[in-house]
N, C-alpha and C. Protein backbone atom coordinates (compact mmCIF):
# COMPACT_ATOMS: atom_id res chain seq x y z
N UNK A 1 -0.38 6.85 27.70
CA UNK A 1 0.71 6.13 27.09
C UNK A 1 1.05 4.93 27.96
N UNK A 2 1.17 3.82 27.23
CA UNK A 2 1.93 2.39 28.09
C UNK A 2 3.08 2.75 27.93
N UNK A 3 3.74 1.47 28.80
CA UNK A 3 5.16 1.79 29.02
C UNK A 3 5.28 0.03 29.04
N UNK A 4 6.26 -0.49 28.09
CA UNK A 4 6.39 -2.01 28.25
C UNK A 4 8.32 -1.91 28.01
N UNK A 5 8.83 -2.80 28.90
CA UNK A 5 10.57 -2.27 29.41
C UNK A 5 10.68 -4.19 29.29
N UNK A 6 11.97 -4.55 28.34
CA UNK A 6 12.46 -5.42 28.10
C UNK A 6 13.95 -5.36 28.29
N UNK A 7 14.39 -6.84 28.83
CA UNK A 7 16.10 -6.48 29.39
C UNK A 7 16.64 -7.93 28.48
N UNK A 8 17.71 -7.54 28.02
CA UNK A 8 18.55 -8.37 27.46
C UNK A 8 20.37 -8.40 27.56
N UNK A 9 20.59 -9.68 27.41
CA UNK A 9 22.39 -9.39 28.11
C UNK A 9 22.60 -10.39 26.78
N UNK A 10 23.71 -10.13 26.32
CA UNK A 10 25.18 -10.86 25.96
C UNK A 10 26.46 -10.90 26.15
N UNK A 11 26.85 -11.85 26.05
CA UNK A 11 28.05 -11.97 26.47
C UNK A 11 28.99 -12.33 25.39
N UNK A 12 30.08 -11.33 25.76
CA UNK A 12 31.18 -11.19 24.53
C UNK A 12 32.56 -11.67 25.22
N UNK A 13 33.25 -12.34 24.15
CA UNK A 13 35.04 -12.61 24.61
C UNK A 13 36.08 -11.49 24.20
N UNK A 14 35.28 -10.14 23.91
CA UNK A 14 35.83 -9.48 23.83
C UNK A 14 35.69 -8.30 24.76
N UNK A 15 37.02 -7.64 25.62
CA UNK A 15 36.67 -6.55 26.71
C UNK A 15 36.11 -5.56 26.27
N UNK A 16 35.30 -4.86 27.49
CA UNK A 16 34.35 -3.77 27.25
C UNK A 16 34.66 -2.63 26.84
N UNK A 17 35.48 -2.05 26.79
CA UNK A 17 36.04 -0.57 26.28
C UNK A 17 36.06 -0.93 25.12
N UNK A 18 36.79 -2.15 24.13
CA UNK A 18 36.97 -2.15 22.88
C UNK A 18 35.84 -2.69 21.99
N UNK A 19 34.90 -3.24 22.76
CA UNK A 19 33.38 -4.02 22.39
C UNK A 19 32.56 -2.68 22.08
N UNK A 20 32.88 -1.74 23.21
CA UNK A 20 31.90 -0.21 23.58
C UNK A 20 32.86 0.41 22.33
N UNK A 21 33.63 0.80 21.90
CA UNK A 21 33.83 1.86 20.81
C UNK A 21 33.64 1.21 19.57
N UNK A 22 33.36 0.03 19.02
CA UNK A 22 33.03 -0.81 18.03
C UNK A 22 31.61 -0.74 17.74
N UNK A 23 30.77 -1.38 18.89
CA UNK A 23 29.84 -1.46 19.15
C UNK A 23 28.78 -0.18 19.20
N UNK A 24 29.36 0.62 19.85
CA UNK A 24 28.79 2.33 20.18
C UNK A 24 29.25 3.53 19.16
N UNK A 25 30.24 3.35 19.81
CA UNK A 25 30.94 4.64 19.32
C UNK A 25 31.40 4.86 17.66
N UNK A 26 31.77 3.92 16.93
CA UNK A 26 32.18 3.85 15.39
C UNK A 26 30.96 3.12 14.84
N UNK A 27 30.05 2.54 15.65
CA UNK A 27 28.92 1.48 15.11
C UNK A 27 28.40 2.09 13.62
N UNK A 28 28.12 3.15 13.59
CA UNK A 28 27.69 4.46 12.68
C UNK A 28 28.49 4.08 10.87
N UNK A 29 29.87 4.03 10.91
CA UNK A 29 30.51 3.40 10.03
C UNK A 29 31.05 1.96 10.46
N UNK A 30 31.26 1.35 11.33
CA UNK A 30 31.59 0.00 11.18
C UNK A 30 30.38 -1.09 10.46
N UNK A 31 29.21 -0.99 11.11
CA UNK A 31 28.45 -1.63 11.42
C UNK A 31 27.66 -1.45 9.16
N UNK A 32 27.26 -0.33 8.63
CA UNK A 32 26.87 -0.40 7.57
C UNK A 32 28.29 -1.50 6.29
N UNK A 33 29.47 -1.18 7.01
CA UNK A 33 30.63 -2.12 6.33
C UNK A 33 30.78 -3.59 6.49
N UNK A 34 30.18 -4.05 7.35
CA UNK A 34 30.19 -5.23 7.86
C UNK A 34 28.92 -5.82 7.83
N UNK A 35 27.92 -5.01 7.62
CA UNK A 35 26.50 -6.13 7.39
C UNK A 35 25.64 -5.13 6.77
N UNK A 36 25.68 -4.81 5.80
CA UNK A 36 25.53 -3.46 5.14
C UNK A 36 23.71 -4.10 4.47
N UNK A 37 23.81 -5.33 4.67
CA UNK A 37 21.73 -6.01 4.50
C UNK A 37 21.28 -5.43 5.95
N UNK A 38 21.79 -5.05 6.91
CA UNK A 38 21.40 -4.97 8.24
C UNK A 38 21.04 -3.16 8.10
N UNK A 39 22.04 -2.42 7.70
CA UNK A 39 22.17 -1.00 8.13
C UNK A 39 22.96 -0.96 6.63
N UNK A 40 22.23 -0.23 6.40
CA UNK A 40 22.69 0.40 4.55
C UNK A 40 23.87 1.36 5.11
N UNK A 41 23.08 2.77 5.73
CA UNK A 41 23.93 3.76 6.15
C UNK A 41 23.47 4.55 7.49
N UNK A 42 23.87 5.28 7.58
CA UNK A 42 23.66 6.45 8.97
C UNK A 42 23.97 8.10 9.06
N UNK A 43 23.34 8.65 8.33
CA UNK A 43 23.46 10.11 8.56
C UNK A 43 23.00 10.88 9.31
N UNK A 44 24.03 11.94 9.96
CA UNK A 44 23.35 12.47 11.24
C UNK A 44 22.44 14.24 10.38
N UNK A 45 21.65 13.69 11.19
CA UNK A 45 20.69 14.54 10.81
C UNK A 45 20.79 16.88 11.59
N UNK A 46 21.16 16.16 12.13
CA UNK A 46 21.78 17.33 13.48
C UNK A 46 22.35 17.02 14.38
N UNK A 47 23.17 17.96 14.78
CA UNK A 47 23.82 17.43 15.99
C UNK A 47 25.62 17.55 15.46
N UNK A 48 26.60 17.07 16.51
CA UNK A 48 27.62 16.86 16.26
C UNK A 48 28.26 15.16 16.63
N UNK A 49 27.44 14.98 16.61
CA UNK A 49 27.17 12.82 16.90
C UNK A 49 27.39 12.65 18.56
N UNK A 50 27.07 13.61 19.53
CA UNK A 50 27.06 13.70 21.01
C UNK A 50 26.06 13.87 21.00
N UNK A 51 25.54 13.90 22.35
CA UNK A 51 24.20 13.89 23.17
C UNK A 51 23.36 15.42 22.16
N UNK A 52 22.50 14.55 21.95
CA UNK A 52 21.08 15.66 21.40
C UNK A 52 21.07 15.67 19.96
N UNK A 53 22.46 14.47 18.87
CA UNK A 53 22.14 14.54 18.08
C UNK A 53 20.82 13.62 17.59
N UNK A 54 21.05 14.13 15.73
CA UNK A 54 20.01 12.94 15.38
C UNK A 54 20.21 12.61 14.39
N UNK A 55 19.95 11.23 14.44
CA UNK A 55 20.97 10.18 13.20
C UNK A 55 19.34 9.46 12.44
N UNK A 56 19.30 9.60 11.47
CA UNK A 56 18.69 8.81 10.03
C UNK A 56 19.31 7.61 10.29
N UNK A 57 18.51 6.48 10.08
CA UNK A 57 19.41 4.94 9.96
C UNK A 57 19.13 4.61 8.92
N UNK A 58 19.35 3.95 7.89
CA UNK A 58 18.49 3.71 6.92
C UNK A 58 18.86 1.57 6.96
N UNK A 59 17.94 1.14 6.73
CA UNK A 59 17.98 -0.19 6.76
C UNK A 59 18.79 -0.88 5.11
N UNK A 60 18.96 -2.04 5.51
CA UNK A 60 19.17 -2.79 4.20
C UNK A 60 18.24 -3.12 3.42
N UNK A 61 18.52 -4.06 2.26
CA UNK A 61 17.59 -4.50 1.90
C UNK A 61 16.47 -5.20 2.46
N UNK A 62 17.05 -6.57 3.22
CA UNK A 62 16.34 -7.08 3.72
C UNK A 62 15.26 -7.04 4.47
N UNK A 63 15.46 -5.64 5.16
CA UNK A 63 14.90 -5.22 6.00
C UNK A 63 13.46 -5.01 6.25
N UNK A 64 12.25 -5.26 7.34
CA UNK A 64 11.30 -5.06 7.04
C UNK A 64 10.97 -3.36 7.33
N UNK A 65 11.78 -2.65 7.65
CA UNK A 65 11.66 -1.81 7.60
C UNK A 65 12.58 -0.37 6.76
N UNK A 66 12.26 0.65 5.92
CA UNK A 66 13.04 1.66 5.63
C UNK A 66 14.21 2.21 6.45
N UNK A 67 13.11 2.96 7.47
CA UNK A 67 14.42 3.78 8.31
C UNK A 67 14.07 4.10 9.55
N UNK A 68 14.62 4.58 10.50
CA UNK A 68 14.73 5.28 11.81
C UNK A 68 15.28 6.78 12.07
N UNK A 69 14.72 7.45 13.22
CA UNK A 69 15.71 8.72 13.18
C UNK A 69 16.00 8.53 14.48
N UNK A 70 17.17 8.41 14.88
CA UNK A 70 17.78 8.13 16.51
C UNK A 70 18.13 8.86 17.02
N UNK A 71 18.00 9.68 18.46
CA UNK A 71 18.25 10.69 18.93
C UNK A 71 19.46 10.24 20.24
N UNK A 72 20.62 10.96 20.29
CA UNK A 72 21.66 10.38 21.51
C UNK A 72 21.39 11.15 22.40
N UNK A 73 20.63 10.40 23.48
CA UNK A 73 20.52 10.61 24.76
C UNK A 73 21.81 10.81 25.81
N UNK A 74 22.69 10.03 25.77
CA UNK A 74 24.18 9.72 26.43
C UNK A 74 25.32 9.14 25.96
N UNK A 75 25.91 9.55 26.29
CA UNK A 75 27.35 8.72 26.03
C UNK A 75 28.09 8.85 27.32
N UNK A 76 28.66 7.67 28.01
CA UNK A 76 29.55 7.88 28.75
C UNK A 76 30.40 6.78 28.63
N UNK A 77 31.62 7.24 28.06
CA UNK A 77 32.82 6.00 27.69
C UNK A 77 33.43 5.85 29.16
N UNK A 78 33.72 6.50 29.75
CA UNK A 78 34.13 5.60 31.41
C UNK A 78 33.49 4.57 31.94
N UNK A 79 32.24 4.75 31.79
CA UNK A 79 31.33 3.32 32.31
C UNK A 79 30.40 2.87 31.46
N UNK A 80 31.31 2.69 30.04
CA UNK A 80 30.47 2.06 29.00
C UNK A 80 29.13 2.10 28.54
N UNK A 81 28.19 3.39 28.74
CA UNK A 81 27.10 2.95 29.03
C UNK A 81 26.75 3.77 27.74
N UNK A 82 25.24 3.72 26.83
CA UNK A 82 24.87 4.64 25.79
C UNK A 82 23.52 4.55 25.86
N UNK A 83 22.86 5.80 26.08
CA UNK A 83 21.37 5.80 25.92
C UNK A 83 20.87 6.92 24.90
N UNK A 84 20.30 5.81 24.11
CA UNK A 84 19.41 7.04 23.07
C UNK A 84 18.15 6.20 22.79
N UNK A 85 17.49 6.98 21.84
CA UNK A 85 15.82 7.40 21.30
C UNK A 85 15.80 6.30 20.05
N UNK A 86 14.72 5.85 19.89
CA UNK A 86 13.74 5.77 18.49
C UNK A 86 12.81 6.77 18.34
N UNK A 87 12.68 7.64 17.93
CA UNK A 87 11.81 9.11 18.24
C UNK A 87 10.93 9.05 16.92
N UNK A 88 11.18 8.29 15.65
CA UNK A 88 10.38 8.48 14.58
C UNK A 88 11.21 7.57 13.22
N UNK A 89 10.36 7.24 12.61
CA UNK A 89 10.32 6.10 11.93
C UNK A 89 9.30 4.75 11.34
N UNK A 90 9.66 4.05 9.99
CA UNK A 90 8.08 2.71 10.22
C UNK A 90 8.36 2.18 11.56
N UNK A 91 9.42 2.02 11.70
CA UNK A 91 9.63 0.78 12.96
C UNK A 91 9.00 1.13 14.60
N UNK A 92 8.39 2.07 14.49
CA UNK A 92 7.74 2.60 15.13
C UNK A 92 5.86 2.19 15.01
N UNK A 93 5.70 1.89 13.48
CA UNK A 93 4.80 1.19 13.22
C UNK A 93 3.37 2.08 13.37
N UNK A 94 3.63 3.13 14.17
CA UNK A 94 1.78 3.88 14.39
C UNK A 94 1.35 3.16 15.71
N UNK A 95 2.04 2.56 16.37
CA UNK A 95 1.61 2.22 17.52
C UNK A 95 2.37 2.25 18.67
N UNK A 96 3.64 2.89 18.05
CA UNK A 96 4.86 3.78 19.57
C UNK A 96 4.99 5.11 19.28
N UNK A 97 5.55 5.49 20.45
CA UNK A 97 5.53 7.10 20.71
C UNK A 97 7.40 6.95 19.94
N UNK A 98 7.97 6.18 21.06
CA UNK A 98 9.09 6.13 20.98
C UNK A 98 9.68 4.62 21.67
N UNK A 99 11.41 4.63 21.27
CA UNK A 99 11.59 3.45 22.04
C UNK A 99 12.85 3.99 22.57
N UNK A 100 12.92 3.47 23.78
CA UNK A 100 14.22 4.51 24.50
C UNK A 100 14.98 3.19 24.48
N UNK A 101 16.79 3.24 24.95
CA UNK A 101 17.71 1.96 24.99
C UNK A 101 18.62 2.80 25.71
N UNK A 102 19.04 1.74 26.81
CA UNK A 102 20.30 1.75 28.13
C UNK A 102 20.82 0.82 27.78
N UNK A 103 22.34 1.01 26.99
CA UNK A 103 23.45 -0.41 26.27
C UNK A 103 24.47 -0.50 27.38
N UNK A 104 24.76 -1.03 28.77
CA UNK A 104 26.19 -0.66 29.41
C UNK A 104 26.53 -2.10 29.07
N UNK A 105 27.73 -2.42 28.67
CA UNK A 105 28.92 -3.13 28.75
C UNK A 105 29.29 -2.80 30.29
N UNK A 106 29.64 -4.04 30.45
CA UNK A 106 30.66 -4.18 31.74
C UNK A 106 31.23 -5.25 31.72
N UNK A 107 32.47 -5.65 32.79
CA UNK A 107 33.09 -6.50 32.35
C UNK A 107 32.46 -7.96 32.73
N UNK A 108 32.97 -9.11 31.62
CA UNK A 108 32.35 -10.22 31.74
C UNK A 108 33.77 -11.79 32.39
N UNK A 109 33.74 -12.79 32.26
CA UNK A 109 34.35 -13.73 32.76
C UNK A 109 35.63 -13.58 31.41
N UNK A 110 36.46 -14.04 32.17
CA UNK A 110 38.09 -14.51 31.00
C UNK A 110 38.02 -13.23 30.04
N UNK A 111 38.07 -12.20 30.78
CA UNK A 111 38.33 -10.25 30.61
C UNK A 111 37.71 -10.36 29.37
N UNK A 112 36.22 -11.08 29.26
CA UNK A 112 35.61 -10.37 28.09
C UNK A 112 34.48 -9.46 28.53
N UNK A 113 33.16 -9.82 28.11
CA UNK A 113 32.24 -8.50 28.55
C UNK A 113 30.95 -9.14 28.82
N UNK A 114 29.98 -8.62 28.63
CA UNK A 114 28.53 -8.58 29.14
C UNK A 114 27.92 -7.04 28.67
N UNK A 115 27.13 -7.39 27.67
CA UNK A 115 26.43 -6.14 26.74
C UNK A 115 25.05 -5.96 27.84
N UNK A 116 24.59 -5.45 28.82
CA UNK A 116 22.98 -5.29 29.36
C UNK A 116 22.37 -3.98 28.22
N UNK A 117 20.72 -4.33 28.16
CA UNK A 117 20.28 -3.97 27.10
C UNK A 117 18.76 -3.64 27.92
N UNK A 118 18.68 -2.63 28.13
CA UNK A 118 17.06 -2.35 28.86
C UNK A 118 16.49 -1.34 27.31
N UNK A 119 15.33 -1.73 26.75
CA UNK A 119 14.47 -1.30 25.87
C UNK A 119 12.90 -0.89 26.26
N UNK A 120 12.78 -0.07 26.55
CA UNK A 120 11.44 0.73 26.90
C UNK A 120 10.47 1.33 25.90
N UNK A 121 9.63 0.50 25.33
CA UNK A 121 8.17 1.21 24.72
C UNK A 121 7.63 1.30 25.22
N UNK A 122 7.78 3.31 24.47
CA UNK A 122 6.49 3.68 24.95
C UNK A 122 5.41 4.13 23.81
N UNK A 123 4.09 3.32 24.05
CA UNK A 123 2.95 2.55 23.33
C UNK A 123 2.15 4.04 23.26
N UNK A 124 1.07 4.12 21.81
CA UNK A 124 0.53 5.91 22.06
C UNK A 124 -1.29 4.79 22.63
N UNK A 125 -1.57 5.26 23.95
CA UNK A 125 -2.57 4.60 23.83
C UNK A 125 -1.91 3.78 25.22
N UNK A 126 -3.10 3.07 25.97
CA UNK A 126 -3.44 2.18 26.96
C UNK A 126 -3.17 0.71 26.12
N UNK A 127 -3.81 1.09 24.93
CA UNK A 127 -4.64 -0.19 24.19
C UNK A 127 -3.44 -1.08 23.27
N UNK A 128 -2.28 -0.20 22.92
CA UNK A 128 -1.62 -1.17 22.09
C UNK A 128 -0.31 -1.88 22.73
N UNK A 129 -0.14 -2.88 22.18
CA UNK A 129 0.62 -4.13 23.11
C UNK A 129 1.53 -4.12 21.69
N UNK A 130 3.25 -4.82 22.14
CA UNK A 130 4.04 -5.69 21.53
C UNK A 130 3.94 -6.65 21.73
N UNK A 131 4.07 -7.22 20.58
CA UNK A 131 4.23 -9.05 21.13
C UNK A 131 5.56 -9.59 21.47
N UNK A 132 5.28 -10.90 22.10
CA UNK A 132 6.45 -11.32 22.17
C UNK A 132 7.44 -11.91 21.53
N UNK A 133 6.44 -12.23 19.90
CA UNK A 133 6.89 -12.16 19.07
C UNK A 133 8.29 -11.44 18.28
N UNK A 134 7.52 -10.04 18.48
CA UNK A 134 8.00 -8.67 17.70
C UNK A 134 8.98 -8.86 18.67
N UNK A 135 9.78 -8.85 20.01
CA UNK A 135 10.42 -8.65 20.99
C UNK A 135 11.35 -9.44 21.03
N UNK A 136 11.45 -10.79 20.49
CA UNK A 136 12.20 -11.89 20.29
C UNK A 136 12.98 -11.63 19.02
N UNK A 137 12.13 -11.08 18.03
CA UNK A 137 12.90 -10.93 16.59
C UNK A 137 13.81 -10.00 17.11
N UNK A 138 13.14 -8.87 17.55
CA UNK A 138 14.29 -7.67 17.88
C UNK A 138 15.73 -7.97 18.88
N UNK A 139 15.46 -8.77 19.80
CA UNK A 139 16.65 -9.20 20.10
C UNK A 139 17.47 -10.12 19.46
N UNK A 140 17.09 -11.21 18.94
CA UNK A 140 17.33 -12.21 17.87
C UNK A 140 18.21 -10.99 16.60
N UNK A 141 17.87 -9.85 16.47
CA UNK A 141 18.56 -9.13 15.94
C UNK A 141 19.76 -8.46 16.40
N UNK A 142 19.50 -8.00 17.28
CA UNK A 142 20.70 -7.15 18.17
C UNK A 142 21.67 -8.02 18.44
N UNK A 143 21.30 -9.56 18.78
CA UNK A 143 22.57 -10.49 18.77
C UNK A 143 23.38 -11.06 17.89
N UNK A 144 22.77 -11.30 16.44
CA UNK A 144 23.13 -11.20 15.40
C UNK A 144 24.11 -10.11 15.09
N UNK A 145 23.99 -8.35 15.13
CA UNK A 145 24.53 -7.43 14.69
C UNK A 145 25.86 -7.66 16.00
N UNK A 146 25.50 -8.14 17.12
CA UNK A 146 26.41 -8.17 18.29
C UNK A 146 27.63 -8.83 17.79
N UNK A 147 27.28 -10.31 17.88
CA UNK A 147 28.33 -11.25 17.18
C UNK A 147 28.80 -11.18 16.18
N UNK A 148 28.19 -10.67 15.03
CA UNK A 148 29.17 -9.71 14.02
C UNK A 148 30.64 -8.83 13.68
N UNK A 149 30.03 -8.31 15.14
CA UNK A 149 31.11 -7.16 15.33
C UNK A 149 31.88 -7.92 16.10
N UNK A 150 31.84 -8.37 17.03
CA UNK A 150 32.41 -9.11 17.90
C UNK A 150 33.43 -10.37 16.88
N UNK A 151 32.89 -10.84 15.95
CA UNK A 151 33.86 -11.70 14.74
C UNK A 151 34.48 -10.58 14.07
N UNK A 152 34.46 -9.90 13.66
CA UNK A 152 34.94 -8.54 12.90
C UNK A 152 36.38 -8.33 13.83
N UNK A 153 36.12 -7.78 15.02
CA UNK A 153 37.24 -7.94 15.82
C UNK A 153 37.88 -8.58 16.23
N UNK A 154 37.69 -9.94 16.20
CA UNK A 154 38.65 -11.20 16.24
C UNK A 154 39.73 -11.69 15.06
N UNK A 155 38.67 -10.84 14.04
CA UNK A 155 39.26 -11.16 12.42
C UNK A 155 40.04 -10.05 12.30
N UNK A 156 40.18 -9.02 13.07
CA UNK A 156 40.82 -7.44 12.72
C UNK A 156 41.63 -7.31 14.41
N UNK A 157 42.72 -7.96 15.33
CA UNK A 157 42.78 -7.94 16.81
C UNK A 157 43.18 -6.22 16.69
N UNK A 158 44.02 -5.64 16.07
CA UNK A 158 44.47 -4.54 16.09
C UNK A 158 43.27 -3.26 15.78
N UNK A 159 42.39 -3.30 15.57
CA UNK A 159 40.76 -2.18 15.62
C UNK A 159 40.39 -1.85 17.47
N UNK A 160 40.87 -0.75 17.52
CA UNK A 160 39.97 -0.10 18.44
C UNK A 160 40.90 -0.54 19.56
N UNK A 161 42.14 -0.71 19.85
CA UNK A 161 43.31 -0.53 20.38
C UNK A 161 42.94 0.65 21.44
């Protein structure tokens, strides 16, 4: 198995505890209400939505892909941080095992935030590569769904108080 690990940051004007329960923690129903071409819906598959569940994603229309099944690795709301699985799904494509993600928020300049984003494929095989292509869209995405939410809460100041 390869192992190919990509890091990405944004930066939000909104503080990290209220970015992290938007962002993380309600993402599940906020996120299909607010860009519902992005993430249709999210059903948890098992679990009680803590560590070891597993969540169905299902995409929008647009999407080049159907669905995902996401497994929660962590949650820790004291130090903002959330790690879970891509464990199965197209977006997986036949050429990953899995894709693991470390999301910590911490705090950023003028008490807003800083999203860090470490993404780890792991490839079935020596032989198959992401491009940098595929790697650019995917973040090009995550910042999109970022700033979303992040306008959502500017447009809503009283959410997640």
């Amino acid at each position: 198995m390869g192992v190919i690990t990509y890091e990405h940051e944004i930066t939000s004007s909104i503080p990290p505890k209220k970015i992290f329960k938007a962002f993380v923690l309600d993402a599940d129903n906020l996120i299909p209400k607010i860009l519902p071409q992005a993430i249709k819906s999210v059903q948890i598959l098992e679990g009680d939505g803590g560590v070891g569940t597993l969540k169905l994603v299902t995409f929008g229309e647009g999407s080049q892909y159907k669905s995902v099944t996401h497994r929660v690795d962590e949650i820790d709301e004291t130090n903002c941080t959330y790690k879970y699985s891509v464990v199965d799904g197209d977006a997986l494509a036949g050429v990953l095992d899995s894709i693991s993600y470390v999301v910590k928020i911490e705090a950023g300049p003028d008490e807003g935030s800083v999203c860090k984003t470490t993404s780890v494929y792991h490839t079935k095989g020596e032989d198959h590569h992401i491009t940098e292509d595929k790697i650019k869209e995917g973040k090009e995405k995550t910042k999109a769904l970022f700033k979303a939410i992040e306008a959502h809460l500017h447009a809503n100041h009283d959410l997640y108080n």
